[in-house]
PDB file of N, CA and C in Angstrom:
ATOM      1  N   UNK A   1       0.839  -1.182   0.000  1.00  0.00           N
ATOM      2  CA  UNK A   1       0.000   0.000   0.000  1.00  0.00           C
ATOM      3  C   UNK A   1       0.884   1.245   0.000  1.00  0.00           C
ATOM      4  N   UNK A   2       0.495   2.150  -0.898  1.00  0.00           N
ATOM      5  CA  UNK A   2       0.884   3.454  -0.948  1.00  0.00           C
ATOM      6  C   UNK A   2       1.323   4.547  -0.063  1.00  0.00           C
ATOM      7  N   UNK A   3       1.513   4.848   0.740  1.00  0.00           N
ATOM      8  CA  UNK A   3       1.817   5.974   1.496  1.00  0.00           C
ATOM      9  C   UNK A   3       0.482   7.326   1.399  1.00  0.00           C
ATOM     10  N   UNK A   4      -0.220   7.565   1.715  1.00  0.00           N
ATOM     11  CA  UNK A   4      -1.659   8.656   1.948  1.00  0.00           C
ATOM     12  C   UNK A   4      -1.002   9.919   2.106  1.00  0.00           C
ATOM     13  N   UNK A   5       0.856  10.299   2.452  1.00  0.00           N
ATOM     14  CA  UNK A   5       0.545  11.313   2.945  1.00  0.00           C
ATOM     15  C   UNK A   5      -0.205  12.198   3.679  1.00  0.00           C
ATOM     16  N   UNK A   6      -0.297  13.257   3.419  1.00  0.00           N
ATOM     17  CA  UNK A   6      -1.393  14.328   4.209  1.00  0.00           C
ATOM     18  C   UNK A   6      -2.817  14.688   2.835  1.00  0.00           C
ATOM     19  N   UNK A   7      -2.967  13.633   2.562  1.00  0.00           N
ATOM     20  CA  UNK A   7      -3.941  13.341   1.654  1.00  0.00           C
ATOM     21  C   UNK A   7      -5.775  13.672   2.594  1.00  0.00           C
ATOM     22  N   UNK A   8      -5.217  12.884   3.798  1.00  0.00           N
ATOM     23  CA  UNK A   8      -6.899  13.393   4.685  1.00  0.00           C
ATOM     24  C   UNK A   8      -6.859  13.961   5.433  1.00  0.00           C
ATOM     25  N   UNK A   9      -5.484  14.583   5.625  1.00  0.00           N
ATOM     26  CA  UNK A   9      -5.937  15.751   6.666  1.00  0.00           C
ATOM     27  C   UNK A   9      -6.590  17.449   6.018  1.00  0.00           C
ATOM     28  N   UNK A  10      -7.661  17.654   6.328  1.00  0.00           N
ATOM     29  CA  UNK A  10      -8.154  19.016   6.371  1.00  0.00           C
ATOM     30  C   UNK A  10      -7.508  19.700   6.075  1.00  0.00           C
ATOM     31  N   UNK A  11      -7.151  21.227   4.669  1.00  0.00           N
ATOM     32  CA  UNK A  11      -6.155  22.119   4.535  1.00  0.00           C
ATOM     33  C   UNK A  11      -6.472  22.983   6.346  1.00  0.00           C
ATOM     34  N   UNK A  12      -7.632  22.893   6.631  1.00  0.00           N
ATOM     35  CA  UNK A  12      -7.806  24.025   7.776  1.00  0.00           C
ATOM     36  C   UNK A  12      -6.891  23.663   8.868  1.00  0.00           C
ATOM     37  N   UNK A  13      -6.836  21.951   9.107  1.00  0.00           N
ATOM     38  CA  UNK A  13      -6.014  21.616  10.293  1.00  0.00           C
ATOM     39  C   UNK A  13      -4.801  21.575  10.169  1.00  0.00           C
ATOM     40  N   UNK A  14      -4.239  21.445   8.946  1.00  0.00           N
ATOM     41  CA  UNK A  14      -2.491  21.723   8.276  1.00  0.00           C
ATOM     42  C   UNK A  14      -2.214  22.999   8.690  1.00  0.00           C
ATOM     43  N   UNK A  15      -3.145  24.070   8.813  1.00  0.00           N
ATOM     44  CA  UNK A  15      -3.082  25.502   8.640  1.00  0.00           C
ATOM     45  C   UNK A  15      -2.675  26.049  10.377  1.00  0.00           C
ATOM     46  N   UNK A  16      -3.261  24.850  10.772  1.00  0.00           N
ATOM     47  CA  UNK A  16      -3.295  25.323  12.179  1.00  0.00           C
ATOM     48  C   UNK A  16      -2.325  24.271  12.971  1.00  0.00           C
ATOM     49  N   UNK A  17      -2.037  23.325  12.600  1.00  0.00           N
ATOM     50  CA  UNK A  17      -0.426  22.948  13.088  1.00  0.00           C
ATOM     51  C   UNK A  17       0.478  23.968  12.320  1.00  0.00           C
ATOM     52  N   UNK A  18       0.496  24.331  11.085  1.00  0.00           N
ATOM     53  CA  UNK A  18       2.074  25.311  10.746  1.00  0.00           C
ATOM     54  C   UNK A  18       1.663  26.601  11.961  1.00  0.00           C
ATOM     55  N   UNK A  19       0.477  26.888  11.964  1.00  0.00           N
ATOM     56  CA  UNK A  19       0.282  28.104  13.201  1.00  0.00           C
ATOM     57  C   UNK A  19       1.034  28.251  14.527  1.00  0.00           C
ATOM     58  N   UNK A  20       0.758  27.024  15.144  1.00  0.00           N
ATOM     59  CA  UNK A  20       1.372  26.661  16.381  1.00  0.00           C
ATOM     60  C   UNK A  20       2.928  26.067  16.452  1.00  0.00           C
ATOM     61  N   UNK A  21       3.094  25.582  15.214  1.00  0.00           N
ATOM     62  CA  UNK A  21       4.743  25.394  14.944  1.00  0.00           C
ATOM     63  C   UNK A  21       5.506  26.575  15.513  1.00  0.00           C
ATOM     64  N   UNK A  22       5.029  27.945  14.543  1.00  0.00           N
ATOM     65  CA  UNK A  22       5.112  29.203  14.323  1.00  0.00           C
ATOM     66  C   UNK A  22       5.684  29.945  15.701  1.00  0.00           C
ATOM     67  N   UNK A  23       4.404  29.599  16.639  1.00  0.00           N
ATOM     68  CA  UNK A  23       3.950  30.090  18.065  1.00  0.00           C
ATOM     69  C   UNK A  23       4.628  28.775  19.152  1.00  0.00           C
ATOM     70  N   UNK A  24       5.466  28.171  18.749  1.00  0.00           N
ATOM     71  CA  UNK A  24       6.240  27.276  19.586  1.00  0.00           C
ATOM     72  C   UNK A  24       5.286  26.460  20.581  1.00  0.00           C
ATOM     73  N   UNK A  25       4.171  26.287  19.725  1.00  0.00           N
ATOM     74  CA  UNK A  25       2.879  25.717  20.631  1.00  0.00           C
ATOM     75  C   UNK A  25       3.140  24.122  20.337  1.00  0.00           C
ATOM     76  N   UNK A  26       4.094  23.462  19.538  1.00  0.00           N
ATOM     77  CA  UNK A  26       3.435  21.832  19.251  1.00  0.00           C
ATOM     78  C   UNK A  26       5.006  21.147  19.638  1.00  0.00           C
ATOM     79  N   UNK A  27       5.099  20.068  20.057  1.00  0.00           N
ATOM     80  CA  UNK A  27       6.224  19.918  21.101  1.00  0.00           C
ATOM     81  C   UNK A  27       6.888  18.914  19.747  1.00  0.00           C
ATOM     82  N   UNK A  28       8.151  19.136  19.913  1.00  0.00           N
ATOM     83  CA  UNK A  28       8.489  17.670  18.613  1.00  0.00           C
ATOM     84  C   UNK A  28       9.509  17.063  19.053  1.00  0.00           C
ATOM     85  N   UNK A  29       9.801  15.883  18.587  1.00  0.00           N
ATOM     86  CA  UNK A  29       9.300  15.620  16.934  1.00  0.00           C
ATOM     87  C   UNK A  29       7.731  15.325  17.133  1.00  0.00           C
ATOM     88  N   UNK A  30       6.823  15.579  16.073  1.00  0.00           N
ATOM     89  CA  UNK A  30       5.555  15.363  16.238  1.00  0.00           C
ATOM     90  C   UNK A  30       5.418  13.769  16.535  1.00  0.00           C
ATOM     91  N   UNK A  31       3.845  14.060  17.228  1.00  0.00           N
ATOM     92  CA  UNK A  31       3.518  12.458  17.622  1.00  0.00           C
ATOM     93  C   UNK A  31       2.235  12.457  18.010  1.00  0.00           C
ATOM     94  N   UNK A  32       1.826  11.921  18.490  1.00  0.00           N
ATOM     95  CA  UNK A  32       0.333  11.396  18.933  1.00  0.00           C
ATOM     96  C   UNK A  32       0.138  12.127  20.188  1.00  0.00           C
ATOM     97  N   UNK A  33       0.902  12.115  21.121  1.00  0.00           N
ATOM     98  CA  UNK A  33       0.929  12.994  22.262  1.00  0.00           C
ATOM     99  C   UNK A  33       1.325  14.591  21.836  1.00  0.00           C
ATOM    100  N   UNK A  34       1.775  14.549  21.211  1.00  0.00           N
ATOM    101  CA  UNK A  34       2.390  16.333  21.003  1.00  0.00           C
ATOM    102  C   UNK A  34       1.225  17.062  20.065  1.00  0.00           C
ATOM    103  N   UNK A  35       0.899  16.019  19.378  1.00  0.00           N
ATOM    104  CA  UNK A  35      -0.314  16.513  18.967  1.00  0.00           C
ATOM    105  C   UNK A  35      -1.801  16.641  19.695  1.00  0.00           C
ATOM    106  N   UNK A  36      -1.681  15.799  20.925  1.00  0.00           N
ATOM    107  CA  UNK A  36      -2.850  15.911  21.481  1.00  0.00           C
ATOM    108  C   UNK A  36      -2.638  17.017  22.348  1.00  0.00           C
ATOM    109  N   UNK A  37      -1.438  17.432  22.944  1.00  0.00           N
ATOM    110  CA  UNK A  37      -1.357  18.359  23.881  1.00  0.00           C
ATOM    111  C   UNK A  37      -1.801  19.863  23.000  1.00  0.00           C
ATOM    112  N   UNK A  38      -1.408  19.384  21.599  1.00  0.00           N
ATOM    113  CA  UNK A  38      -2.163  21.053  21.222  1.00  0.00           C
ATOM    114  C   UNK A  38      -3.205  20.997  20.671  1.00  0.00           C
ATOM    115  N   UNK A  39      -3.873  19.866  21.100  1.00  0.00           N
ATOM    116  CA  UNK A  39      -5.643  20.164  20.379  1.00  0.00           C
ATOM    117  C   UNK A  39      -5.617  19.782  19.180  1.00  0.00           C
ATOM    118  N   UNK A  40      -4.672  18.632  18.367  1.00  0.00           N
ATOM    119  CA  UNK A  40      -4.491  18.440  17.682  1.00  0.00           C
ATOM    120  C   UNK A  40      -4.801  16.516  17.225  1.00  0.00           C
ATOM    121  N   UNK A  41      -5.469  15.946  18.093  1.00  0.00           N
ATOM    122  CA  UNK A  41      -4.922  14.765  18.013  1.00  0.00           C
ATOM    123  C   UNK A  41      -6.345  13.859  17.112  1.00  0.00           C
ATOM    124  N   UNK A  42      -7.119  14.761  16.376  1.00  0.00           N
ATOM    125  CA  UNK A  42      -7.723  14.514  15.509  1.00  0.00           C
ATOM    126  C   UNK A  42      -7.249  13.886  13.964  1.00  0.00           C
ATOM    127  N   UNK A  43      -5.708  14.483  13.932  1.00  0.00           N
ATOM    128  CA  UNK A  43      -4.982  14.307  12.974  1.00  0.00           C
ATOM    129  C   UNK A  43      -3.490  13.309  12.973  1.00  0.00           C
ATOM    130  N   UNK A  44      -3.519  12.339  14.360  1.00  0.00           N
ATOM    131  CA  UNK A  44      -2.290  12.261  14.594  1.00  0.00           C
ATOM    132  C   UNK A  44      -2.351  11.319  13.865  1.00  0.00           C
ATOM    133  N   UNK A  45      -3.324  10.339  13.641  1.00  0.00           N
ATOM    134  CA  UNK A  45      -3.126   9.357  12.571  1.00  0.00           C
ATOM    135  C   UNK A  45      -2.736   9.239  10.972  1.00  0.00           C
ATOM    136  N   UNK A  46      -2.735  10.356  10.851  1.00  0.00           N
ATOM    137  CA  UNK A  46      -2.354  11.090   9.662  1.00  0.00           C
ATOM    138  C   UNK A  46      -1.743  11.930   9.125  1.00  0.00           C
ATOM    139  N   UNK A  47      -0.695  11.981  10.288  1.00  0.00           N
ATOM    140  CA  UNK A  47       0.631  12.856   9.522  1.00  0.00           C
ATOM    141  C   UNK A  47       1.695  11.830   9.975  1.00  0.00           C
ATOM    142  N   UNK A  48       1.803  10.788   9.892  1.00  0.00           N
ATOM    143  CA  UNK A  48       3.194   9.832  10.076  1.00  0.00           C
ATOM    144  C   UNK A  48       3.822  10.529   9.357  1.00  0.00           C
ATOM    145  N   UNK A  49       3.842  10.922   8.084  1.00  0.00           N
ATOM    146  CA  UNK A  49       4.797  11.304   7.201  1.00  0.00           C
ATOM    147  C   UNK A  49       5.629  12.725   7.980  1.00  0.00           C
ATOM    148  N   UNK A  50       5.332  13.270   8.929  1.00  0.00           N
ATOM    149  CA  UNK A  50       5.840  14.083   9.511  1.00  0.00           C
ATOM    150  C   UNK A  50       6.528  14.054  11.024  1.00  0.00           C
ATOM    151  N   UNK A  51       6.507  12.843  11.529  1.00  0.00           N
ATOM    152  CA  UNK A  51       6.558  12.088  12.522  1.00  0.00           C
ATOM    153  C   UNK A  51       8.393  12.321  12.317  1.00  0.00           C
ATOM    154  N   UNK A  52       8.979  12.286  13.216  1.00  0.00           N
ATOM    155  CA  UNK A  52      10.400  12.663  13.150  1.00  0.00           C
ATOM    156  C   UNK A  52      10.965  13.288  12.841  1.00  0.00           C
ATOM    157  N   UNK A  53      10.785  14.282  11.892  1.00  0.00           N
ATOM    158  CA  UNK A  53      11.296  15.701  10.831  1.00  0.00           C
ATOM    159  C   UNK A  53      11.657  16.432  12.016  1.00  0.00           C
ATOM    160  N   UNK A  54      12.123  17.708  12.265  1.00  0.00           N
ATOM    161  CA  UNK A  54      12.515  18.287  12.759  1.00  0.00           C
ATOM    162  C   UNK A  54      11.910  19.880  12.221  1.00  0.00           C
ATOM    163  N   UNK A  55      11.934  20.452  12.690  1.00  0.00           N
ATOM    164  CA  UNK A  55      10.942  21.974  12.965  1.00  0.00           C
ATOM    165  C   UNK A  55      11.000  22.218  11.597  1.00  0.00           C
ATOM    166  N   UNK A  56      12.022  22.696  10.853  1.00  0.00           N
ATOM    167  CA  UNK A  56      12.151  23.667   9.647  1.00  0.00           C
ATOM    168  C   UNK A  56      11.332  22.251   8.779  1.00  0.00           C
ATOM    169  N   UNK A  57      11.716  21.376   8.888  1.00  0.00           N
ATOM    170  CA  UNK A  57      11.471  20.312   7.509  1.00  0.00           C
ATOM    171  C   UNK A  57       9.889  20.551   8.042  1.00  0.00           C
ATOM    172  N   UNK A  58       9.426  19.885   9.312  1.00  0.00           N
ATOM    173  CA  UNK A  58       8.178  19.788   8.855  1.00  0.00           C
ATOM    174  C   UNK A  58       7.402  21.372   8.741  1.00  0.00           C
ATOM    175  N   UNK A  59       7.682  22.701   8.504  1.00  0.00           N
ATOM    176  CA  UNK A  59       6.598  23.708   8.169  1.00  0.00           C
ATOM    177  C   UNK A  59       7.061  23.781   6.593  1.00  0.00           C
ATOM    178  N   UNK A  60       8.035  23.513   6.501  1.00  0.00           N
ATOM    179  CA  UNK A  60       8.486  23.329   4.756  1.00  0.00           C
ATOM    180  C   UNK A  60       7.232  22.245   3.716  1.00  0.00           C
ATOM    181  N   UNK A  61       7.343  20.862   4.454  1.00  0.00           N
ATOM    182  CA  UNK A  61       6.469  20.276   4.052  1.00  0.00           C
ATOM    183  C   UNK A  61       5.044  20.454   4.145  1.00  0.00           C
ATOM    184  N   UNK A  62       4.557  21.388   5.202  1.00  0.00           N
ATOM    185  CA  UNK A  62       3.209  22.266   5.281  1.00  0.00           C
ATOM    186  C   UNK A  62       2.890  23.479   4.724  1.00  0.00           C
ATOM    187  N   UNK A  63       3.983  24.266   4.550  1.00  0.00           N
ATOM    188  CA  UNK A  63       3.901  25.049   3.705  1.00  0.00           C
ATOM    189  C   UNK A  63       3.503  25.018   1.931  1.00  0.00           C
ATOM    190  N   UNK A  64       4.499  23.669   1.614  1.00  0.00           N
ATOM    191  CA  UNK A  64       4.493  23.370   0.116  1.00  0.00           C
ATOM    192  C   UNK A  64       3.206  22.359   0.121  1.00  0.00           C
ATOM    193  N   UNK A  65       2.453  21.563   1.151  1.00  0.00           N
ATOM    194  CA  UNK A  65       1.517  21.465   0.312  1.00  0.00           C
ATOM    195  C   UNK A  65      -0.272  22.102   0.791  1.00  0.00           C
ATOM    196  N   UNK A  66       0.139  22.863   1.606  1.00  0.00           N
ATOM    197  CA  UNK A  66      -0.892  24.005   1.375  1.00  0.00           C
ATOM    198  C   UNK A  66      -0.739  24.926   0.453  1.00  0.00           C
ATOM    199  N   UNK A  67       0.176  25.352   0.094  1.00  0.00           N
ATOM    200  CA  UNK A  67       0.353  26.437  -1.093  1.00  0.00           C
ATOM    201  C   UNK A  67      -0.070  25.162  -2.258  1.00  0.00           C
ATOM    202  N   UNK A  68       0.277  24.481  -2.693  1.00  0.00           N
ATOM    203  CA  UNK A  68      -0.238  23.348  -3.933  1.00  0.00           C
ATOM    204  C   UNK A  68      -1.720  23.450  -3.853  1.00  0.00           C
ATOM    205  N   UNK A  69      -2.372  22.928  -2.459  1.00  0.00           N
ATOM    206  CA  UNK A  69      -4.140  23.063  -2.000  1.00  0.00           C
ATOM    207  C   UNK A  69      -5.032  24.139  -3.347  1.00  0.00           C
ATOM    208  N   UNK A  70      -3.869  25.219  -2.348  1.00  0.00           N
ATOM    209  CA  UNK A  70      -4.177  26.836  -3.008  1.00  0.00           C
ATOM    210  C   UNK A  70      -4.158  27.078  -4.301  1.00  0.00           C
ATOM    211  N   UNK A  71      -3.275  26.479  -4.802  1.00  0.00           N
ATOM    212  CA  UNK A  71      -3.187  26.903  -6.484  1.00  0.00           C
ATOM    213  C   UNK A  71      -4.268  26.481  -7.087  1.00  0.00           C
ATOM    214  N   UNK A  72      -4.333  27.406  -7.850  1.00  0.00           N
ATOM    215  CA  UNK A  72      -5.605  27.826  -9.188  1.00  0.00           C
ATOM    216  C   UNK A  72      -4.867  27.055 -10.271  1.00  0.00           C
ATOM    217  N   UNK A  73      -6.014  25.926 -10.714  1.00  0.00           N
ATOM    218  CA  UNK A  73      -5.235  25.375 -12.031  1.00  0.00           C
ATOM    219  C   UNK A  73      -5.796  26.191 -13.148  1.00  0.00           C
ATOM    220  N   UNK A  74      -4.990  26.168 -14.441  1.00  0.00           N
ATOM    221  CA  UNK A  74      -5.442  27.292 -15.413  1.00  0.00           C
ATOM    222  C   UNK A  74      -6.517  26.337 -16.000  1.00  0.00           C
ATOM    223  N   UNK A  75      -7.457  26.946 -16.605  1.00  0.00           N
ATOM    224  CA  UNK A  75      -8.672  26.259 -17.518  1.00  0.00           C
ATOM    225  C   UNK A  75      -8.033  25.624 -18.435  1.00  0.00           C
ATOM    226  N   UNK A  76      -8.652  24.348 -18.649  1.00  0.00           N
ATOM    227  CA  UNK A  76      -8.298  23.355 -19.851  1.00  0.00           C
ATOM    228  C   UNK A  76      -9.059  23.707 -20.824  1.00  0.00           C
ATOM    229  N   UNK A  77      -8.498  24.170 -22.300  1.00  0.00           N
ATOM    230  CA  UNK A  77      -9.411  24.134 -23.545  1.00  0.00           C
ATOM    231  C   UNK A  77      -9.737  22.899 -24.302  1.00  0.00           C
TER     232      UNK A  77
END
């Protein structure tokens, strides 16, 4: 099986872990507990892929794929 990435997590709840990254609110390396301590543990099953990274890597990897979320694809003719 494939890897899901951050395929089901919510852009709103991505938005609000890079928030608290930001605000030194989420304890790391991320985990199931660090995520629950910030009100977060709705999603812990679903960011393994971020599970060990270290601060800069994981808002890098939240950054690039909320900005992707965001992009406007151009109209197909």
């Amino acid at each position: 099986m494939l890897p899901k990435g951050l395929t089901r997590v919510r852009t709103s709840r991505l938005e609000r872990l890079l928030k608290l990254l930001h605000q030194d609110q989420v304890g790391l390396p991320i985990s199931g507990a660090t995520l629950m301590t910030a009100g977060l543990s709705d999603i812990a099953d679903d960011v393994d892929i971020l599970k060990g990274l270290e601060r800069s890597a994981v808002q890098v990897v939240l950054v690039a794929v909320i900005a992707e979320r965001r992009r406007k694809l151009p109209a197909v003719d």
